[in-house]
Protein backbone atom coordinates (compact mmCIF):
# COMPACT_ATOMS: atom_id res chain seq x y z
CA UNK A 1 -7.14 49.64 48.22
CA UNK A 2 -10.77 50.22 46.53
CA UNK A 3 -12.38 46.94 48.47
CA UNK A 4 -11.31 48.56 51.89
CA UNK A 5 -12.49 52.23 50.89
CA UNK A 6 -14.92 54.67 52.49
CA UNK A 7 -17.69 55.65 50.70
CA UNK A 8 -19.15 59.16 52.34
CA UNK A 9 -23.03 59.57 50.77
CA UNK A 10 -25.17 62.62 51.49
CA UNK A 11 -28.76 62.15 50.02
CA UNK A 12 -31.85 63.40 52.23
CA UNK A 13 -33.75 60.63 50.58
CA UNK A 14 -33.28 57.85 52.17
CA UNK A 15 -34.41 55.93 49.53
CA UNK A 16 -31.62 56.87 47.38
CA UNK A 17 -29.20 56.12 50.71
CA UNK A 18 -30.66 52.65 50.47
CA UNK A 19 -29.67 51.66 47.14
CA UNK A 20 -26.64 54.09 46.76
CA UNK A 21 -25.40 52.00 49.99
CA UNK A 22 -26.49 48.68 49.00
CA UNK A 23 -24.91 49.26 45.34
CA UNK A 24 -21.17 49.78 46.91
CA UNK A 25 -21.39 47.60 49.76
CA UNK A 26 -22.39 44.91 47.14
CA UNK A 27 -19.09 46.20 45.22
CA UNK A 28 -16.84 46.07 48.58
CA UNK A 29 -16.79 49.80 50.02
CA UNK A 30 -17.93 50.56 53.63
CA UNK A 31 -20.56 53.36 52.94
CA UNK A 32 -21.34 56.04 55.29
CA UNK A 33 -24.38 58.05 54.28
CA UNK A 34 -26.28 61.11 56.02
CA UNK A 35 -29.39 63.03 54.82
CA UNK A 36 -27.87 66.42 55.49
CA UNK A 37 -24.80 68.27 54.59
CA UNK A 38 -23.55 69.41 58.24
CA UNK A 39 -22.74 65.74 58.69
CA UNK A 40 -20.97 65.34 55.82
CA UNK A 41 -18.89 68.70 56.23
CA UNK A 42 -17.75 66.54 59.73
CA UNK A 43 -17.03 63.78 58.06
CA UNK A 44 -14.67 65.67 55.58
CA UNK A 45 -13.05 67.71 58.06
CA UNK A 46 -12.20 65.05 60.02
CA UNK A 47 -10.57 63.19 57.37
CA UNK A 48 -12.67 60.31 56.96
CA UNK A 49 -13.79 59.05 53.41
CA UNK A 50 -11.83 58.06 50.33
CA UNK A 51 -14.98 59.58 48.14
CA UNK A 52 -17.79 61.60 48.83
CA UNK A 53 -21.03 61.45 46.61
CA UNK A 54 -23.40 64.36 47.23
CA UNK A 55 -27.09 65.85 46.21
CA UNK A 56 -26.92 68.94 44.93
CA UNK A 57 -30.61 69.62 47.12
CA UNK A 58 -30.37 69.10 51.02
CA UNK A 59 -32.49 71.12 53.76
CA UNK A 60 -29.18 72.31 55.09
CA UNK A 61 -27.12 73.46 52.42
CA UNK A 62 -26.63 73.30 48.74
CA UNK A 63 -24.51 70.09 47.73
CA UNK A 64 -22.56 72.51 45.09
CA UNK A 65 -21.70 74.84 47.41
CA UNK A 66 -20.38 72.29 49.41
CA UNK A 67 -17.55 71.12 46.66
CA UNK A 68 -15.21 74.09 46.52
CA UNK A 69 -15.16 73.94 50.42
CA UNK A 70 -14.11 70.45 50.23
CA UNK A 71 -11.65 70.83 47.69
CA UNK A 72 -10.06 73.64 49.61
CA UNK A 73 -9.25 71.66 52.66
CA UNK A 74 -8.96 68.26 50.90
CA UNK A 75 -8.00 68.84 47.61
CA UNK A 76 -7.40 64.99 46.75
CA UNK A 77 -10.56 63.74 47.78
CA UNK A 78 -12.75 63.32 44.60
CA UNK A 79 -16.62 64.12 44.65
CA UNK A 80 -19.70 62.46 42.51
CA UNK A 81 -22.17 65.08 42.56
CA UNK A 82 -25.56 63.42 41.70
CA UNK A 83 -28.81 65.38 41.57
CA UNK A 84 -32.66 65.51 40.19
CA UNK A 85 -31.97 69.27 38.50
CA UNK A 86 -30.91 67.94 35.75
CA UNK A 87 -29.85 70.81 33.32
CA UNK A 88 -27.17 71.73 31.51
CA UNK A 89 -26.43 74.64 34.08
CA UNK A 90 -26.07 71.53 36.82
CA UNK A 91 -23.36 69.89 35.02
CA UNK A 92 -21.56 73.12 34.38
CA UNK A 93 -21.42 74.01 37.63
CA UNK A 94 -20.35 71.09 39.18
CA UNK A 95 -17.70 70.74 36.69
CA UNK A 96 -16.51 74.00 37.15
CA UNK A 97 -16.49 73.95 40.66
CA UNK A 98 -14.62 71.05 40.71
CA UNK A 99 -16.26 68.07 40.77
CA UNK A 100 -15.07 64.67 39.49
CA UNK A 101 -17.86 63.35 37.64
CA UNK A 102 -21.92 64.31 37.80
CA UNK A 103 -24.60 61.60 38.12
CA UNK A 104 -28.24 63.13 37.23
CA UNK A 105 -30.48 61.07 38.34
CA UNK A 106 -32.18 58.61 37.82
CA UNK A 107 -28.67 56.93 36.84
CA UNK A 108 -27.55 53.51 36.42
CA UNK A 109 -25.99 51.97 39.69
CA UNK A 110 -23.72 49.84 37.58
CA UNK A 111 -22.32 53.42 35.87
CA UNK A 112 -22.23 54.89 39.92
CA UNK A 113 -19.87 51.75 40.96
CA UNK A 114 -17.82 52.49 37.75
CA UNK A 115 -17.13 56.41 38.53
CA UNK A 116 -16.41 55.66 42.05
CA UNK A 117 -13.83 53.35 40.95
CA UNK A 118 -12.53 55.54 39.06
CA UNK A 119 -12.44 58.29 41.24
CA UNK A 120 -10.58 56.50 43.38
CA UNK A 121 -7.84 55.41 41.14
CA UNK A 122 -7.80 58.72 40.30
CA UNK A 123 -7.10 60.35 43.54
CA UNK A 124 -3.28 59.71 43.83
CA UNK A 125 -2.51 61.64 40.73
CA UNK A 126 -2.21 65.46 40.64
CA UNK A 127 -5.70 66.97 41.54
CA UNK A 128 -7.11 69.49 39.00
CA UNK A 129 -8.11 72.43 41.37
CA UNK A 130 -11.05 74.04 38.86
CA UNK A 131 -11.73 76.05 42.03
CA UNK A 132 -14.69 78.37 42.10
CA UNK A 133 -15.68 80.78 39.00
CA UNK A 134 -17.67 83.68 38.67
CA UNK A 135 -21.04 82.30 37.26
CA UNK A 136 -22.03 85.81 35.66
CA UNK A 137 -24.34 85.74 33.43
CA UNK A 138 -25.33 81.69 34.16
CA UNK A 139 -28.83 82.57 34.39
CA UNK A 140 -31.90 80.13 33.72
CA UNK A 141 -32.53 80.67 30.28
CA UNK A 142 -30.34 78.20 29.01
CA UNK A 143 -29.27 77.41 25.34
CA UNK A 144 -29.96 74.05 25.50
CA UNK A 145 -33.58 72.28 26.79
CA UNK A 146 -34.27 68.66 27.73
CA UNK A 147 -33.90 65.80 30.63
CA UNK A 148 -33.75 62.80 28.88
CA UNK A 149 -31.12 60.46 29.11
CA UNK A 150 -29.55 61.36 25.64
CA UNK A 151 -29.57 65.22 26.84
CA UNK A 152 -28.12 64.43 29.85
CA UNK A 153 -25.11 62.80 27.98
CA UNK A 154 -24.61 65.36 25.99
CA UNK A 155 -24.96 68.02 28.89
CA UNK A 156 -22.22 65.89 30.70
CA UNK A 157 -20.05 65.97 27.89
CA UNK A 158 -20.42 70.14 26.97
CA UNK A 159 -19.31 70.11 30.65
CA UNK A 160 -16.02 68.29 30.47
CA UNK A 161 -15.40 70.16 27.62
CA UNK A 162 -16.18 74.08 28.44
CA UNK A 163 -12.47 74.25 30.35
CA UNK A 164 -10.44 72.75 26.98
CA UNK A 165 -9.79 74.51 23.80
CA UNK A 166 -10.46 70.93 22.00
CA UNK A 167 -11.58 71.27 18.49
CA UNK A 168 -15.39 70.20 18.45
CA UNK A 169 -16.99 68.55 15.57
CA UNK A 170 -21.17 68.53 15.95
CA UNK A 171 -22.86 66.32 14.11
CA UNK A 172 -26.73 66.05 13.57
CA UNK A 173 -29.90 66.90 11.32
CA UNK A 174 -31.28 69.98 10.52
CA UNK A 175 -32.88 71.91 12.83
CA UNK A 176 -31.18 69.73 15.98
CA UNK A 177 -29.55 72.69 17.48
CA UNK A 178 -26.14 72.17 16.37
CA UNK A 179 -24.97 76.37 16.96
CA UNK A 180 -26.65 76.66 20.01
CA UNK A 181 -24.23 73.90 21.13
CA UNK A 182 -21.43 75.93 19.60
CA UNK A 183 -22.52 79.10 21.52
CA UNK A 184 -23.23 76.74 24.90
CA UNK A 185 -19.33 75.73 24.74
CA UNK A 186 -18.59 79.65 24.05
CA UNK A 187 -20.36 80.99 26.01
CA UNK A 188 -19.69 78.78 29.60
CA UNK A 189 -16.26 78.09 28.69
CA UNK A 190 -12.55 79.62 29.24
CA UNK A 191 -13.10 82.01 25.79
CA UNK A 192 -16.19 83.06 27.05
CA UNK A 193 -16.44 87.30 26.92
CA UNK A 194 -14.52 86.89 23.82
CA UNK A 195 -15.46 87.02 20.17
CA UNK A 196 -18.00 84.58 19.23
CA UNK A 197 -18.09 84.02 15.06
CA UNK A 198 -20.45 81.58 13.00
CA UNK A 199 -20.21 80.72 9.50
CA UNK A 200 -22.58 78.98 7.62
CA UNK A 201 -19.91 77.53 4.91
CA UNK A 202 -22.70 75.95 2.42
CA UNK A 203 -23.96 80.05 2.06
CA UNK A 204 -20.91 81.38 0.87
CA UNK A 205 -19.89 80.83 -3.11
CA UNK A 206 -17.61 79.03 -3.41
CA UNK A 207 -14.82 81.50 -5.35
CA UNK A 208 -14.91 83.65 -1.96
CA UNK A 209 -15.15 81.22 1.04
CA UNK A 210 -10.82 81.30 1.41
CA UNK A 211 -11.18 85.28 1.15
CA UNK A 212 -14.26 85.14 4.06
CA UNK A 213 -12.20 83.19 6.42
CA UNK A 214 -8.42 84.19 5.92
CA UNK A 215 -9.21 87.91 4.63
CA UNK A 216 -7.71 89.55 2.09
CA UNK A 217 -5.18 92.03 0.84
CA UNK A 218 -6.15 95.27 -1.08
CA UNK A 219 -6.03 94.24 -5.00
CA UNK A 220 -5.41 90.49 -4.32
CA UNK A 221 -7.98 89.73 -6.62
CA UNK A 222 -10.92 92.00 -9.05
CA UNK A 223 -12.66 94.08 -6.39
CA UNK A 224 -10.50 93.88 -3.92
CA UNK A 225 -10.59 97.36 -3.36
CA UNK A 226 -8.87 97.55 0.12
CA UNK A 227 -7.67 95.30 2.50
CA UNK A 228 -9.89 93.34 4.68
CA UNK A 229 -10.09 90.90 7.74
CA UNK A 230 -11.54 87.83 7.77
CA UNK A 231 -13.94 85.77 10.09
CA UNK A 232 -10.60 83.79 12.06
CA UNK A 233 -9.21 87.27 12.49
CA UNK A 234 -12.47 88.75 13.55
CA UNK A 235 -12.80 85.36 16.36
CA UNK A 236 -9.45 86.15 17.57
CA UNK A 237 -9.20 85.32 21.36
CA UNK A 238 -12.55 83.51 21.04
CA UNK A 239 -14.57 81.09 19.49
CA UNK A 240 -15.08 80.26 15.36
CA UNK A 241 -17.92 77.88 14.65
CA UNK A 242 -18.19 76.48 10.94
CA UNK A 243 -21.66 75.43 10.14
CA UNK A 244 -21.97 72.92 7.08
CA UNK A 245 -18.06 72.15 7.29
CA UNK A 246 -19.18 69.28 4.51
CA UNK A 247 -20.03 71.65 2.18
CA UNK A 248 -16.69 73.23 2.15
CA UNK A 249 -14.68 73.37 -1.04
CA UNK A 250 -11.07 70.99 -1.03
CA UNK A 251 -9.14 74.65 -1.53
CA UNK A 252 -10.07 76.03 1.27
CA UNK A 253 -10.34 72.33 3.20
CA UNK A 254 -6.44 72.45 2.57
CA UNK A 255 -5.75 75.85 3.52
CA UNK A 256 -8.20 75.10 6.57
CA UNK A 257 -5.88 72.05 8.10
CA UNK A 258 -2.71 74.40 7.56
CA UNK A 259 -4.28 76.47 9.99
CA UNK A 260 -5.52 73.13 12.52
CA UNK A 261 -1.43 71.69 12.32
CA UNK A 262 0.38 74.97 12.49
CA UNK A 263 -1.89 77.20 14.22
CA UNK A 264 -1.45 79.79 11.98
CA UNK A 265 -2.62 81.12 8.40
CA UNK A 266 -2.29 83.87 5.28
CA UNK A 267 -5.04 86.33 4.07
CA UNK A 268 -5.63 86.00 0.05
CA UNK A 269 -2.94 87.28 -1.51
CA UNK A 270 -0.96 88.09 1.77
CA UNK A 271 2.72 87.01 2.44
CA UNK A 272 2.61 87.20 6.00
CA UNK A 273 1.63 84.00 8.72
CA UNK A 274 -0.91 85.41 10.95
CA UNK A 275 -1.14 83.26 14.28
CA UNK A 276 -5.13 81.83 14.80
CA UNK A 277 -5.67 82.31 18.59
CA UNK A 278 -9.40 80.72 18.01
CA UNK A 279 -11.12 77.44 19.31
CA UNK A 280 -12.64 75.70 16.19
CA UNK A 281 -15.79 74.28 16.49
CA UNK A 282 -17.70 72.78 13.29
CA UNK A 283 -20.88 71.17 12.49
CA UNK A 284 -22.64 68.99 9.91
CA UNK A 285 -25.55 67.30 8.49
CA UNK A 286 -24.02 65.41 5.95
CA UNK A 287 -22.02 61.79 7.14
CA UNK A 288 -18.43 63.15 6.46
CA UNK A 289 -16.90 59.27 5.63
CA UNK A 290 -19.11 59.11 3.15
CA UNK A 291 -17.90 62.05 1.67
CA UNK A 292 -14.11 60.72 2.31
CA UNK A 293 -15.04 57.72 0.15
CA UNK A 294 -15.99 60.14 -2.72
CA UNK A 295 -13.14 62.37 -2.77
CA UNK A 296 -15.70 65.65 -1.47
CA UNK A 297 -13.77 65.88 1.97
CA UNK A 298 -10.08 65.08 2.96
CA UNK A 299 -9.71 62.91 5.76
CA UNK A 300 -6.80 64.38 7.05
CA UNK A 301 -9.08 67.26 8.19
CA UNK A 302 -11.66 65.48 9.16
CA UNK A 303 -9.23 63.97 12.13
CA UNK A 304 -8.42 67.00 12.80
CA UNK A 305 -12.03 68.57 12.96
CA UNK A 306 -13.19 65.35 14.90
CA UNK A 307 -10.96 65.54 17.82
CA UNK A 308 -14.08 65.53 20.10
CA UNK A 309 -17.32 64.01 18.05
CA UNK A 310 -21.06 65.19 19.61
CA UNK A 311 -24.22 63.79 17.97
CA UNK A 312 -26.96 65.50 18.71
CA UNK A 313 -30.21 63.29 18.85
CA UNK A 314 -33.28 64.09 16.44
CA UNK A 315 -36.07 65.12 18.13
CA UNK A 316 -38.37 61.65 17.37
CA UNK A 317 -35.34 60.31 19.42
CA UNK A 318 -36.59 62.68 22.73
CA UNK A 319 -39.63 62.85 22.62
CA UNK A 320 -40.02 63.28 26.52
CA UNK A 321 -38.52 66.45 26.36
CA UNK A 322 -41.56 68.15 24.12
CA UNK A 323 -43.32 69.23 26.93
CA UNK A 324 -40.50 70.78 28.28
CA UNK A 325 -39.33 72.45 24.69
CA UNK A 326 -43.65 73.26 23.90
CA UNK A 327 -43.30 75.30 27.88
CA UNK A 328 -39.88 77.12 26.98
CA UNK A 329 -40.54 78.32 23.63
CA UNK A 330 -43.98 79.24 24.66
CA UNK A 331 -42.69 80.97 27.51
CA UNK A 332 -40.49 83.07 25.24
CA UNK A 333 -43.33 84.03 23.01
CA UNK A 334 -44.90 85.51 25.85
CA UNK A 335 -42.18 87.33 26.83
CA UNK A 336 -42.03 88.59 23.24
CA UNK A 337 -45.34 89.91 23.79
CA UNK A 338 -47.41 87.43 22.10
CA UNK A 339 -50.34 86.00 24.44
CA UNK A 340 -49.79 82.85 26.36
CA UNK A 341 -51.34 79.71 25.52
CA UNK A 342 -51.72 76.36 27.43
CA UNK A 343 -51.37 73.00 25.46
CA UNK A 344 -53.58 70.25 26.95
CA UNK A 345 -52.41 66.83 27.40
CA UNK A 346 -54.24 65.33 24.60
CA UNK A 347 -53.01 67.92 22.82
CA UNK A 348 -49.04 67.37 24.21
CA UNK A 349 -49.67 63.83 23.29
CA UNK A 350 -50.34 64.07 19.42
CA UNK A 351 -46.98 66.43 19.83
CA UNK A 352 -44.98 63.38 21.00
CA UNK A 353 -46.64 61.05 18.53
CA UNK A 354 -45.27 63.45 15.15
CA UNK A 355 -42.14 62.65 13.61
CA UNK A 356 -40.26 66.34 13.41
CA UNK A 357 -38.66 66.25 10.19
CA UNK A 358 -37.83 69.64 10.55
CA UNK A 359 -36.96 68.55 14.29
CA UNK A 360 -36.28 71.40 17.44
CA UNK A 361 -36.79 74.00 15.00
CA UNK A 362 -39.85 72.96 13.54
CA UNK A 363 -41.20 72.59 16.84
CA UNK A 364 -40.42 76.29 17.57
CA UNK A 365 -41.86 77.70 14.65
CA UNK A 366 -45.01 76.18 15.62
CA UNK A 367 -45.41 77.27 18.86
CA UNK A 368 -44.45 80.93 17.87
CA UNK A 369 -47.73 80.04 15.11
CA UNK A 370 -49.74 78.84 17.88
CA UNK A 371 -49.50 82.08 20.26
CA UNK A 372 -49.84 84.74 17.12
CA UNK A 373 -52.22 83.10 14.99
CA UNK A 374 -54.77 81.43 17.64
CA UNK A 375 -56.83 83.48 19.79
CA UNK A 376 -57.66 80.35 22.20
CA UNK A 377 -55.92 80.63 25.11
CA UNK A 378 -56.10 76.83 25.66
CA UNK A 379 -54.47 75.08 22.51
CA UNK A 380 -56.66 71.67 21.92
CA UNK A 381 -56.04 68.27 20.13
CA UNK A 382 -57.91 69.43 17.15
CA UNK A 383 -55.69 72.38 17.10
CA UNK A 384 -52.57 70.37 16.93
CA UNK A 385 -53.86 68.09 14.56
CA UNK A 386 -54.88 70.41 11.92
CA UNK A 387 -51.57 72.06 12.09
CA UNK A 388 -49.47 68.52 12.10
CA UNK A 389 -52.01 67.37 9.34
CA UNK A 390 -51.18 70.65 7.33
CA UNK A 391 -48.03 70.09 7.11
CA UNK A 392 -46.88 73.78 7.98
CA UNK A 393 -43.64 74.69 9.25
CA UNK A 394 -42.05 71.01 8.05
CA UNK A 395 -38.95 70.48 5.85
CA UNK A 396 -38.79 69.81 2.55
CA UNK A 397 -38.67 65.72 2.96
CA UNK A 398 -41.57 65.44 5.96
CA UNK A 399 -43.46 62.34 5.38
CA UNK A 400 -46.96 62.40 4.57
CA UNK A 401 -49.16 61.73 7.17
CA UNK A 402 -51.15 58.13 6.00
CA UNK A 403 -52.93 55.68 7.83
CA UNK A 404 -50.40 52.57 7.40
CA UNK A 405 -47.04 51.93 7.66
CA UNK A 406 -46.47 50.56 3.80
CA UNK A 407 -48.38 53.91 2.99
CA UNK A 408 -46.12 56.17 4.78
CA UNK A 409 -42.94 54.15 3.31
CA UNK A 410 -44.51 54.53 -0.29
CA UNK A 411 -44.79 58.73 0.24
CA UNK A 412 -41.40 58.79 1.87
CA UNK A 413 -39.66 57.54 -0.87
CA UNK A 414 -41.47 59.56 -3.51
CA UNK A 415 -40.33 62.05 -1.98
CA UNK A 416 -37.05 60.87 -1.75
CA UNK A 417 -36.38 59.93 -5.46
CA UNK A 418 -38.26 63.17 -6.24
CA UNK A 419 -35.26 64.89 -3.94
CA UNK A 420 -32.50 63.76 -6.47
CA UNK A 421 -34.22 64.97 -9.55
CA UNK A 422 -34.30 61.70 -11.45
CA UNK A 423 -30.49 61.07 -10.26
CA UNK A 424 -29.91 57.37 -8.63
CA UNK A 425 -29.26 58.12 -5.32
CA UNK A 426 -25.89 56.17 -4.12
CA UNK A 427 -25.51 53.06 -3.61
CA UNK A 428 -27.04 50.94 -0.25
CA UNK A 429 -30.47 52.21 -0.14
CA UNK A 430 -31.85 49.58 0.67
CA UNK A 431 -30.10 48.66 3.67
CA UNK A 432 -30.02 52.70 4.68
CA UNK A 433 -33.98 52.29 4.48
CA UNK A 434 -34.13 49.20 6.58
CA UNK A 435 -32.19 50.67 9.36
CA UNK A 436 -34.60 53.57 9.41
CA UNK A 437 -36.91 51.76 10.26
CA UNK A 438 -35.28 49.60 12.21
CA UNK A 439 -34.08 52.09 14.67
CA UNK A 440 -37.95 53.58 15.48
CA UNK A 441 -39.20 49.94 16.04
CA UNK A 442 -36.69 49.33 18.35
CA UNK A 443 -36.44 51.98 20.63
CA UNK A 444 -40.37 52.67 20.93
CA UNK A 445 -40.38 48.51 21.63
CA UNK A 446 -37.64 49.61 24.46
CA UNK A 447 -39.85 52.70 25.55
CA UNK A 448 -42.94 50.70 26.40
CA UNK A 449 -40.86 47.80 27.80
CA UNK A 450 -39.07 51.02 30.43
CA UNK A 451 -35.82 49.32 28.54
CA UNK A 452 -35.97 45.79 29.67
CA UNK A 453 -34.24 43.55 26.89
CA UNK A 454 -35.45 40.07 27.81
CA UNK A 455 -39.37 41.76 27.26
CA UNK A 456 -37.96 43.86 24.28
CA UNK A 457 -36.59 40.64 22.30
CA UNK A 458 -39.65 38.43 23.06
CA UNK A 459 -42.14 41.19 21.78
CA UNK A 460 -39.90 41.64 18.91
CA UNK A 461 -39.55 38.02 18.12
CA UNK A 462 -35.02 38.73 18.29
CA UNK A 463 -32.67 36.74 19.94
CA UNK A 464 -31.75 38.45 23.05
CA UNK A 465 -27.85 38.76 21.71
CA UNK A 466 -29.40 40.05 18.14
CA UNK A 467 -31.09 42.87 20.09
CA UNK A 468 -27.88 44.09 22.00
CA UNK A 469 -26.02 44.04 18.45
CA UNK A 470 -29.21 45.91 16.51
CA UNK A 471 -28.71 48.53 19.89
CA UNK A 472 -25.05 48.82 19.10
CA UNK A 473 -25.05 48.88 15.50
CA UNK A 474 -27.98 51.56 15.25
CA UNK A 475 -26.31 53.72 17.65
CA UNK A 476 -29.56 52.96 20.26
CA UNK A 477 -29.33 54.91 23.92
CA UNK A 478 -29.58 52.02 26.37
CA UNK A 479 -33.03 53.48 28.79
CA UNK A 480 -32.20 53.20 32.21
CA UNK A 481 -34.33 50.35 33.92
CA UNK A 482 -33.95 46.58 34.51
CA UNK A 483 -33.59 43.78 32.21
């Protein structure tokens, strides 16, 4: 059936026509492709096409619009929607309105041939009518910032998500924007209007963490004065998020997966099950198998918790999203009534060049630093290199700025032995050390070389099929381009 499908493509680029057409005519589909939508809305209604890729942009109409119209009339016939917006809004809505899969571009015309296949094998079964929903309060200002191809990813998976009540583990360092995640899948999902709770586990002590999350009965324990309710009662109907889930003692880890297997729980010194109508989401810093291995987290939860596993990138790792994050949180400083500020390019550059220990959030603090300490309205490169070269606003383990590589290993380790207070770290370092370095070297070698692999393993001096198995093994993004 899929060599002898129609393809219906609405693009008004015809550049994009070009290739789109070329890609699945290579792959065996007759293609059909317009530049506007009125075309397209023909095609549909008279039937033609197996699968119809759209732009969200055309002069005529909006390509989103055009989905639920589609899927009214033909509710089997599966839609790509591809577009240049790429935001996390995008995704959402074309998810929501019912949308097979969404492409931003540019994307990969191997990955294109691969969701049209599937769409097509797809379009026999049942179809899921999402249908059209209200979009109040989907406004602009958006939780989540960035276009690059690791964003995107992660914006296409928040999107496939926001209609489940899968449990949601977040992974990612400090300062990566692991709640506003949490809040994104709250907040544009089916629980959305509801209660909305975060708990940061590693601030609790640790005798009162079961009594914060279950509750607790009046005289259950010494000051326990009267009864009361805790944070899965309080998220009832709606969203719990559990920040630092590593840090969480084994007690309450076990009374935690009673609540994951039977969907229900006891306050502290209660006798009666209380059903937990909540969607858990949790989030980390610290590598959870590792913990396993040392008897600090059971792995029984952790399956459970890990149903659905997001990484969120470090900021080194997306670096072509600074100017975007430097405009939005500078933006919001204004509106806070701070005065606005410009960052020049030279200036933008020595940005992308820093490291960001302290990641997203270290980049916000100094932008909010930048509009109420500086009273130039244009922020130079000597600006942003006497605040990078201070050192404010980093974490605890930044890495001294030096001239050389060996120099900057040398401080970086000082400061980590210095971190475990004359302790011997665990076992491994070495290799742990070598893959952090390994991973920069690599993907900068792939930036520069716009993620060609031949040119990447000849300037690296690898063996092409060494490269692909470094990319794997470090967890790499492949960068769209040729090879």
């Amino acid at each position: 059936m899929a060599e002898t499908a129609t393809i219906l493509v609405a693009d008004d680029d015809d550049s994009i026509r070009t290739v789109v057409t070329q890609a699945l005519s290579r792959a065996g589909y007759e293609v059909r492709s317009t530049g506007n939508a009125a075309t397209l809305w023909q095609w549909v209604e008279n039937g033609d096409g197996d699968l119809v890729i759209t732009d969200v942009v055309m002069p005529d109409e909006n390509g989103l619009d055009l989905v639920p119209k589609i899927r009214r009339i033909r509710p089997n016939l599966r839609i790509v929607v591809m577009s240049a917006q790429n935001t996390l809004l995008t995704a959402v809505k074309a998810t929501e309105r019912g949308a097979f899969e969404y492409l931003p571009k540019p994307f990969d015309l191997a990955e294109l041939v691969s969701v049209v296949k599937r769409g097509l094998e797809a379009r026999t079964k049942d179809p899921s009518l999402g249908g059209e929903r209200a979009e109040q309060g989907m406004e602009e200002n958006l939780p989540l910032i960035g276009r690059s191809p690791a964003m995107q990813e992660i914006y296409r998976t928040l999107a496939r998500l926001m209609p489940t009540d899968l449990t949601v583990m977040i992974t990612g360092e400090s300062g990566t924007g692991k709640e506003l995640v949490a809040r994104a899948l709250h907040d544009y999902g089916k629980r959305k209007g509801k209660p909305f709770v975060a708990v940061n586990v590693a601030a609790i002590p640790r005798d009162l963490i079961e009594s914060e999350l279950f509750g607790h009965e009046k005289g259950s324990f010494t000051g326990a004065v009267n009864r009361s309710s805790g944070r899965f009662e309080q998220a009832n109907g709606g969203t719990l998020f559990l920040d630092e889930i590593g840090d969480m003692p084994m007690e309450a880890q076990t009374r935690l997966l009673r609540v994951l297997q039977e969907g229900e729980y006891t306050t502290v010194g209660g006798r009666n099950a209380i059903q937990a109508n909540v969607r858990v989401i949790a989030a980390t810093h610290h590598d959870l198998k590792r913990l396993i291995r040392r008897g600090l987290f059971r792995e029984d939860l952790y399956f459970r918790l890990n149903v659905v596993p997001i990484r969120l990138p470090p900021l080194r790792e997306r670096t072509e999203d600074i100017p975007e994050l430097v405009r939005h949180f500078l933006g919001r400083a204004a509106n806070e009534g701070l005065p606005w500020k410009i960052i020049e390019p030279d200036a933008l550059d020595l940005l992308q060049q820093h490291d960001w220990p302290g990641n997203v959030r270290e980049l916000e603090n100094m932008m909010q630093r930048l509009a109420a300490l500086y009273s130039e309205e244009v922020i130079d490169a000597e600006i942003i290199s006497t605040e990078l070269n201070d050192g404010r606003g980093q974490g605890d383990n930044a890495v001294v700025q030096t001239s050389g590589l060996a120099d900057a290993v040398d401080a970086h380790m000082k400061n980590y032995f210095s971190a475990h207070d004359g302790a011997l770290p665990a076992a491994g370092l070495y290799g742990r050390v070598l893959r952090e370095v390994e991973r920069p070297l690599i993907m900068q070698t792939l930036q520069v070389t716009r993620g060609n692999q031949v040119k990447a393993s000849e300037v690296l001096g690898l063996n092409r099929n060494t490269l692909r198995k470094k990319i794997r093994e470090l967890g790499i993004p492949i960068i769209k381009g040729s090879e």
